[in-house]
C-alpha atoms as a PDB file:
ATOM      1  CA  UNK A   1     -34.848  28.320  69.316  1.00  0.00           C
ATOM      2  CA  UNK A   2     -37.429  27.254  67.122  1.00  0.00           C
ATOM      3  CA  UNK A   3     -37.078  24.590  64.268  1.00  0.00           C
ATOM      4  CA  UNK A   4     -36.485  27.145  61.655  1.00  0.00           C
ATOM      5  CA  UNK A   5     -33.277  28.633  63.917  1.00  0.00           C
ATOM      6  CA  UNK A   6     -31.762  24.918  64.130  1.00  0.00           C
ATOM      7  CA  UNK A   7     -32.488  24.017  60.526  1.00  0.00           C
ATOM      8  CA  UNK A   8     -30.961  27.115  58.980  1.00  0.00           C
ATOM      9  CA  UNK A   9     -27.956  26.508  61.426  1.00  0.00           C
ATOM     10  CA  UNK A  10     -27.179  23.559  60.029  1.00  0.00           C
ATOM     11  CA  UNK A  11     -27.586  24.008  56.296  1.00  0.00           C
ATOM     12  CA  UNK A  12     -23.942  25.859  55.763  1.00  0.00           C
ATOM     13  CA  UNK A  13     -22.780  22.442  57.641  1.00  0.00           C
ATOM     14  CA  UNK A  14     -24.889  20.391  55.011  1.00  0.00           C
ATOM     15  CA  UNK A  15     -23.424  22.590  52.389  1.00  0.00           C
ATOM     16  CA  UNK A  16     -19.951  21.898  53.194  1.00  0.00           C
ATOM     17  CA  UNK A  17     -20.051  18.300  53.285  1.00  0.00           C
ATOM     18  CA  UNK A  18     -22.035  18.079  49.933  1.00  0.00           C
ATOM     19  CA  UNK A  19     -18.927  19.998  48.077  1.00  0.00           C
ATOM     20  CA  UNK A  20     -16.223  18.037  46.809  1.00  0.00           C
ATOM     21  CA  UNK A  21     -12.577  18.087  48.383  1.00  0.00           C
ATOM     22  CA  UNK A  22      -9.765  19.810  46.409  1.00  0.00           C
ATOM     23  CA  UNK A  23      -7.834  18.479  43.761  1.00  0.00           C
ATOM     24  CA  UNK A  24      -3.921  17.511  43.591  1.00  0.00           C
ATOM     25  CA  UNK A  25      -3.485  20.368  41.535  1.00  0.00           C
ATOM     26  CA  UNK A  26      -5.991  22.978  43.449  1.00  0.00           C
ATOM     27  CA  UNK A  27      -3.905  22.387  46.160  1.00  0.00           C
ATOM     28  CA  UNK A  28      -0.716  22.517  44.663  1.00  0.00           C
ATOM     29  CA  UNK A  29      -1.636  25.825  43.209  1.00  0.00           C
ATOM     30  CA  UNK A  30      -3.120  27.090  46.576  1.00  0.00           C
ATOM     31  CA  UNK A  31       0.713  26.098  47.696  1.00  0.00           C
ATOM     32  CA  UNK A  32       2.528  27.897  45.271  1.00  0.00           C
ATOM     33  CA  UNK A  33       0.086  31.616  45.555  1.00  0.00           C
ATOM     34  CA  UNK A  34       0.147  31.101  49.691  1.00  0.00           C
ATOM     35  CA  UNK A  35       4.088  30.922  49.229  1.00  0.00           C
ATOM     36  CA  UNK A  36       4.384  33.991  46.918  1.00  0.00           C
ATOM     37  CA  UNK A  37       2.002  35.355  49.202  1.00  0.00           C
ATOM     38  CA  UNK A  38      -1.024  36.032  46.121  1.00  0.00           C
ATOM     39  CA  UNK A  39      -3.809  34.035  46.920  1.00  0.00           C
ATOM     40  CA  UNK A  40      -7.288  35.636  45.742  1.00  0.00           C
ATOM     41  CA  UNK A  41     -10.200  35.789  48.714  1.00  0.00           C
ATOM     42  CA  UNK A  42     -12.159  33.397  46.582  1.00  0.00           C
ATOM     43  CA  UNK A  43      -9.723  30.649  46.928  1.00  0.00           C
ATOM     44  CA  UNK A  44      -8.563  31.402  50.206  1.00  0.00           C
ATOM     45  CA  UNK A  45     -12.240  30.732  51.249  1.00  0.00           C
ATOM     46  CA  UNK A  46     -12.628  27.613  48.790  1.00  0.00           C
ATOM     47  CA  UNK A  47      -9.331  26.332  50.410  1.00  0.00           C
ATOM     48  CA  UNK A  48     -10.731  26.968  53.993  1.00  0.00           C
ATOM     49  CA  UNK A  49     -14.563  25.486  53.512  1.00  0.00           C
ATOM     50  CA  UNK A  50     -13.276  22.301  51.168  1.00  0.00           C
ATOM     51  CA  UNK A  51      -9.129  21.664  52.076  1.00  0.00           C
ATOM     52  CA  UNK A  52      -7.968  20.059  55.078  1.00  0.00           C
ATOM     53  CA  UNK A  53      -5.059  20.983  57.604  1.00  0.00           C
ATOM     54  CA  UNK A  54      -2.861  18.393  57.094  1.00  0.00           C
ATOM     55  CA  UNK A  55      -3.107  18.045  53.129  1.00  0.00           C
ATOM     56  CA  UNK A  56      -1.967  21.787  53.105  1.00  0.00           C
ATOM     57  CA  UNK A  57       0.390  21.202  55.430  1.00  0.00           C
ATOM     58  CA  UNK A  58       2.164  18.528  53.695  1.00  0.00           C
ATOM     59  CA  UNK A  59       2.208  20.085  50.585  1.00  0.00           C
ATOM     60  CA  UNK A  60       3.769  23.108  52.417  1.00  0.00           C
ATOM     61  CA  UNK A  61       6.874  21.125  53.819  1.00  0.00           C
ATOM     62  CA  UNK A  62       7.424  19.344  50.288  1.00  0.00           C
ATOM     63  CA  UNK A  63       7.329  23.085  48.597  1.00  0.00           C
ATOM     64  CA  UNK A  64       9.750  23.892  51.097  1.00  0.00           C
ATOM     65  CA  UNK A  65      11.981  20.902  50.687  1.00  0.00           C
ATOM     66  CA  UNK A  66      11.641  21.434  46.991  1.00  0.00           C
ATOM     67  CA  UNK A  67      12.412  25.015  46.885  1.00  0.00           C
ATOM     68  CA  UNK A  68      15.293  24.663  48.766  1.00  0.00           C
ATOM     69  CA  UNK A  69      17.310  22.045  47.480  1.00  0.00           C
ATOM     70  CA  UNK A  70      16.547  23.881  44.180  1.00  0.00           C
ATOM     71  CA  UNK A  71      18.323  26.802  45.594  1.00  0.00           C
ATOM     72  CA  UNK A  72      21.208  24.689  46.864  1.00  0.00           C
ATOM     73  CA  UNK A  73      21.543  22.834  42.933  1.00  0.00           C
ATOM     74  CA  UNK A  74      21.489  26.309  41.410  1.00  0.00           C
ATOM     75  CA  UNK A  75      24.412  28.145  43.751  1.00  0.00           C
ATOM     76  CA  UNK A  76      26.454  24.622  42.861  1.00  0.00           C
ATOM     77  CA  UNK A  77      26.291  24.944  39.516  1.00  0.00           C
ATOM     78  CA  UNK A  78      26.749  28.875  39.446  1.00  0.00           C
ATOM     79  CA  UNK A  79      30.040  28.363  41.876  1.00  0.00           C
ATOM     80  CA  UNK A  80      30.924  25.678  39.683  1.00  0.00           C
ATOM     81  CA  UNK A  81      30.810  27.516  36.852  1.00  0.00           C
ATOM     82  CA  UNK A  82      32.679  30.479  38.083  1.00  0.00           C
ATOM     83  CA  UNK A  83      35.891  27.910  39.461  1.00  0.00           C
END
């Protein structure tokens, strides 16, 4: 490989350090279109270059959490409504 080969190789590395990681609420939103299963290519690919593993996975557990215990409150009140 000549110089050319190794610099070029490395620029999409340079590239991806120089962008800034996602926002609270990128992520959040990234969360809520994975879970609904709508997430555009364009963010998928934002999400993959800038995000890290463990931020996503975090904020998948505490969508999780949250969804379900807001499924539990709503059957409570609904059965307590109907008694």
């Amino acid at each position: 490989m000549d110089e050319s080969d190794q610099s070029s190789s490395q620029e999409p590395e340079q590239e991806n350090e120089k962008l800034p990681p996602l926002t609270f609420l990128q992520m959040l939103g990234s969360t809520f279109s994975a879970a609904f299963g709508v997430q555009s290519q364009r963010n998928r690919e934002r999400d993959f270059s800038r995000g890290k593993a463990g931020h996503f996975i975090l904020m998948g557990i505490g969508f999780t959490a949250a969804f379900v215990i807001t499924i539990v409150l709503v059957v409570k009140l609904v059965l307590a409504q109907l008694t």
